[in-house]
C-alpha atoms as a PDB file:
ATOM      1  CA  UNK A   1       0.000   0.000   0.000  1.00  0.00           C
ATOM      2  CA  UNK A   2       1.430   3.319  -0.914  1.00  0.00           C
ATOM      3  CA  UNK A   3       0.271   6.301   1.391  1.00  0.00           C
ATOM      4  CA  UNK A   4       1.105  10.186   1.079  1.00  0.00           C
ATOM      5  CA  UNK A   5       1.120  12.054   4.305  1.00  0.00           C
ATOM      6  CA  UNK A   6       0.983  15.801   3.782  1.00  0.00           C
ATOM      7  CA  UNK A   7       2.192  18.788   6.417  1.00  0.00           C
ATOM      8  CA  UNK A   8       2.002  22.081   5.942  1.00  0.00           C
ATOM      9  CA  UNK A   9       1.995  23.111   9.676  1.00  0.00           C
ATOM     10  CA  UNK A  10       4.752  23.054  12.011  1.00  0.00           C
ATOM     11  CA  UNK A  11       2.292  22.358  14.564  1.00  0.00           C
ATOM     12  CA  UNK A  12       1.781  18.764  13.108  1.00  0.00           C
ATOM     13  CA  UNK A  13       4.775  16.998  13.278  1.00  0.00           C
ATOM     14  CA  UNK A  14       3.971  15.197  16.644  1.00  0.00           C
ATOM     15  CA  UNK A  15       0.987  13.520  15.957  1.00  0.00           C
ATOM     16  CA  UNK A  16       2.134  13.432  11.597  1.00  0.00           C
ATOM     17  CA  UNK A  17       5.049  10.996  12.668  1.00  0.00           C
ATOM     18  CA  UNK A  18       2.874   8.842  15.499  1.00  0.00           C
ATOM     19  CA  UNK A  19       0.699   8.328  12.338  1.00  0.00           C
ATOM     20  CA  UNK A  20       3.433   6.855  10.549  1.00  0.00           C
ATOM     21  CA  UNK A  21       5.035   5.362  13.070  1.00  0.00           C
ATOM     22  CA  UNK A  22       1.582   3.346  13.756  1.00  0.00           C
ATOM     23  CA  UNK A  23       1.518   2.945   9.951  1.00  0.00           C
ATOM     24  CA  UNK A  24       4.505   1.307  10.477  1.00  0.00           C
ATOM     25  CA  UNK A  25       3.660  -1.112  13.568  1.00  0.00           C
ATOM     26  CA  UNK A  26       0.602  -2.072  12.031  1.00  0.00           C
ATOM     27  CA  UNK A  27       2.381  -2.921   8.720  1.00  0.00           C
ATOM     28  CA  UNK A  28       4.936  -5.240  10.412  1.00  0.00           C
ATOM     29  CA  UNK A  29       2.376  -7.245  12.566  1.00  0.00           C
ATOM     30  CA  UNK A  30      -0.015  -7.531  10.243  1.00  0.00           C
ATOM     31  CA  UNK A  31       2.853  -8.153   7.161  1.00  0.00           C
ATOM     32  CA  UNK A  32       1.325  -5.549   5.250  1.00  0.00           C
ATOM     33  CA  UNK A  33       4.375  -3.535   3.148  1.00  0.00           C
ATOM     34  CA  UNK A  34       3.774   0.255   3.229  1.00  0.00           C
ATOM     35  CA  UNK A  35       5.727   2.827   1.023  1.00  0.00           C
ATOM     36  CA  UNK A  36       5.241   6.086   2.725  1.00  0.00           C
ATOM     37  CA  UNK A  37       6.361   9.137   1.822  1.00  0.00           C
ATOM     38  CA  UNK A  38       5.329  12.877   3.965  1.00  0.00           C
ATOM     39  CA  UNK A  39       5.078  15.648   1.804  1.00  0.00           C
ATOM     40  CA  UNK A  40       6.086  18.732   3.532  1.00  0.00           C
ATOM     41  CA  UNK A  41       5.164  22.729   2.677  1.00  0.00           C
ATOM     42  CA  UNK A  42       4.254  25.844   3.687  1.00  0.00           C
ATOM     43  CA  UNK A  43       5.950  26.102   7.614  1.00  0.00           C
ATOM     44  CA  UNK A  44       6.412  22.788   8.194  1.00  0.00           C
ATOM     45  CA  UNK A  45       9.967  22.789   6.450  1.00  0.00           C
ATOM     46  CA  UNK A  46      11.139  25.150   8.959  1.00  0.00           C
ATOM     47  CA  UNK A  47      11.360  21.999  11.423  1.00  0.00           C
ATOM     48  CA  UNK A  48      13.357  19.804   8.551  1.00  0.00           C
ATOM     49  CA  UNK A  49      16.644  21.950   9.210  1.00  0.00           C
ATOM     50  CA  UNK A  50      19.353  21.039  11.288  1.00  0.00           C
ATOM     51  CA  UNK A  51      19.489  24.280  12.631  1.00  0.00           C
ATOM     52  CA  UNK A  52      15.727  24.396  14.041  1.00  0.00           C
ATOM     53  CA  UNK A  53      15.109  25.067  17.390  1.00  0.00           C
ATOM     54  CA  UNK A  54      12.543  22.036  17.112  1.00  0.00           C
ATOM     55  CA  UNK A  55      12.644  19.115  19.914  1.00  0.00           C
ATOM     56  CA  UNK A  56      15.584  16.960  19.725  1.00  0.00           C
ATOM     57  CA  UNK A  57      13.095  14.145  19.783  1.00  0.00           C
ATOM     58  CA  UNK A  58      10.867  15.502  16.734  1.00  0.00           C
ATOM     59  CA  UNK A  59      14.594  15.118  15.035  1.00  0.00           C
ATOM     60  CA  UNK A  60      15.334  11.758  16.060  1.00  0.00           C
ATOM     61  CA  UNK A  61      11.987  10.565  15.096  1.00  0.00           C
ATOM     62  CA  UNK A  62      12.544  11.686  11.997  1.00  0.00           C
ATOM     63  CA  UNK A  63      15.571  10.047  11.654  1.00  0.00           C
ATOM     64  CA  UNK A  64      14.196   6.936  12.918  1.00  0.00           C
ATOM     65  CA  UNK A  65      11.394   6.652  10.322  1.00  0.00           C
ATOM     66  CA  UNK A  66      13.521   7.547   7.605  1.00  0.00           C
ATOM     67  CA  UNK A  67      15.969   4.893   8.802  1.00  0.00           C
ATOM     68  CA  UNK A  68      12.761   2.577   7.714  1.00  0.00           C
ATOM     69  CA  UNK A  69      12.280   3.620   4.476  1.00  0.00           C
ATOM     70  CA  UNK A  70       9.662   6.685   5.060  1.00  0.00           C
ATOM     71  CA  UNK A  71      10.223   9.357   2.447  1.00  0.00           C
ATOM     72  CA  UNK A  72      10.383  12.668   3.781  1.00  0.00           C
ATOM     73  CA  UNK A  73      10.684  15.343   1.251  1.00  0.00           C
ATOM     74  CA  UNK A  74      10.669  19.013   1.330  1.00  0.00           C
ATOM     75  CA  UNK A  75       9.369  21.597  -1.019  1.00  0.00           C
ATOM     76  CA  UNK A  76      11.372  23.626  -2.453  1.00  0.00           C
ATOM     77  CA  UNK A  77       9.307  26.595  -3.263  1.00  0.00           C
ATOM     78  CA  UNK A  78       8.310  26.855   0.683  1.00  0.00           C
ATOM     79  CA  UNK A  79      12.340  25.885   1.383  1.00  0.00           C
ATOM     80  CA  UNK A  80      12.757  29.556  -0.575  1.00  0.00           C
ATOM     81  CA  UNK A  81      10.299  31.183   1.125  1.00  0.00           C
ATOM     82  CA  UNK A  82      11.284  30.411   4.230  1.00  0.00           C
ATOM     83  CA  UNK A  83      15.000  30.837   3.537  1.00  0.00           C
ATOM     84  CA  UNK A  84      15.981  27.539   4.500  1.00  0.00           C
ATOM     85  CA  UNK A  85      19.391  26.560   2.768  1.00  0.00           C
ATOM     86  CA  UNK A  86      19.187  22.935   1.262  1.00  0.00           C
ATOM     87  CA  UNK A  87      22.242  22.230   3.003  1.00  0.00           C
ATOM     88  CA  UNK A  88      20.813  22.841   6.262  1.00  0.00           C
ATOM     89  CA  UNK A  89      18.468  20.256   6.214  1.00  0.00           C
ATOM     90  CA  UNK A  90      19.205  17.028   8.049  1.00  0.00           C
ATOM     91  CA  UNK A  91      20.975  14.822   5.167  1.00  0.00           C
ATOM     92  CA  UNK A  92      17.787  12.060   5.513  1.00  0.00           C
ATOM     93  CA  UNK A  93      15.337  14.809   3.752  1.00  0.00           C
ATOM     94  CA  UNK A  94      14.561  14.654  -0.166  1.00  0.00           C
ATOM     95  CA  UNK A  95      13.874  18.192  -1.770  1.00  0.00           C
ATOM     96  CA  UNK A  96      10.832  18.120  -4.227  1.00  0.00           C
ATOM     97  CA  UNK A  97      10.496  21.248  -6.782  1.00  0.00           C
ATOM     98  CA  UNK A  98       6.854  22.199  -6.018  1.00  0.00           C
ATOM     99  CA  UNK A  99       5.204  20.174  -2.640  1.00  0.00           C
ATOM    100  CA  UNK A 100       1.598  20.324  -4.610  1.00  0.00           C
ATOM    101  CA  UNK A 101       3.026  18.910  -7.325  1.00  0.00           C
ATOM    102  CA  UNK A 102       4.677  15.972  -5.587  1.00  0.00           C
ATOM    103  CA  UNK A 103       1.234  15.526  -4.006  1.00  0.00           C
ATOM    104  CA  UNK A 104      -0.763  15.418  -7.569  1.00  0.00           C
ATOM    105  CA  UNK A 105       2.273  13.023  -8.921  1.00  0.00           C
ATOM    106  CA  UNK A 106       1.486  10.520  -5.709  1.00  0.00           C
ATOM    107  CA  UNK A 107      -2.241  10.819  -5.783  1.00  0.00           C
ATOM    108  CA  UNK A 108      -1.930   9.970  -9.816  1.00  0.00           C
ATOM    109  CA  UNK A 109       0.029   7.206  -8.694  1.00  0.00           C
ATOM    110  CA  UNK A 110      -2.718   6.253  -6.772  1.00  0.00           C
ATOM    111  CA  UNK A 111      -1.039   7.007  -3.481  1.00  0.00           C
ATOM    112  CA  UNK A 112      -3.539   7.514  -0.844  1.00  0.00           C
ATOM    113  CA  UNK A 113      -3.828  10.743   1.145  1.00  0.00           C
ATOM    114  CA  UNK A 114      -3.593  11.422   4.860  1.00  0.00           C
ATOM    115  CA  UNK A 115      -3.303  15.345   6.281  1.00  0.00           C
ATOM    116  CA  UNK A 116      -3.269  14.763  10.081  1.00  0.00           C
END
């Protein structure tokens, strides 16, 4: 099953990653493969950098899903806008041109759609 999780305020991230990290347990006990990738715009890419003043454990979670296979990719367009360099993000994130366009790829790919 391929799911599309999709952030666009900072706000989120907490209960965004328990999502996937339930996604996640559920997939393993019930041996259901997931692809997952979490679409991230607007604010929410302020909390991708390495330089954020964002919980150390938001970070490590992050790190920790990604170390499963969870895409996590940043738009650009909100990267500029928010003047976040692309080489201050932590070195796990994937940089998308356009985060509404990554979303319309996925959903064409027939990717299902989750905003928490």
């Amino acid at each position: 099953m391929n799911v599309l999780f999709h952030i666009d305020r900072s706000v989120n991230w907490n209960m965004t990653v328990a999502n996937v990290m339930n996604m996640l347990d559920y997939g393993k006990s019930e041996n259901i493969p997931f692809t997952i990738e979490i679409v991230a715009n607007g604010e929410a890419v302020l909390e991708l950098s390495n330089r954020a003043s964002s919980e150390d454990t938001l970070d490590e979670k992050l790190k920790v899903i990604a170390d499963q296979g969870v895409i996590i990719a940043a738009c650009n367009n909100a990267l500029k806008a928010h003047k976040v360099n692309a080489t201050d993000l932590h070195t796990f994130i994937t940089i998308v041109p356009a985060g509404v366009v990554e979303i319309a790829i996925k959903q064409n790919d027939g990717y299902s759609y989750i905003k928490p």
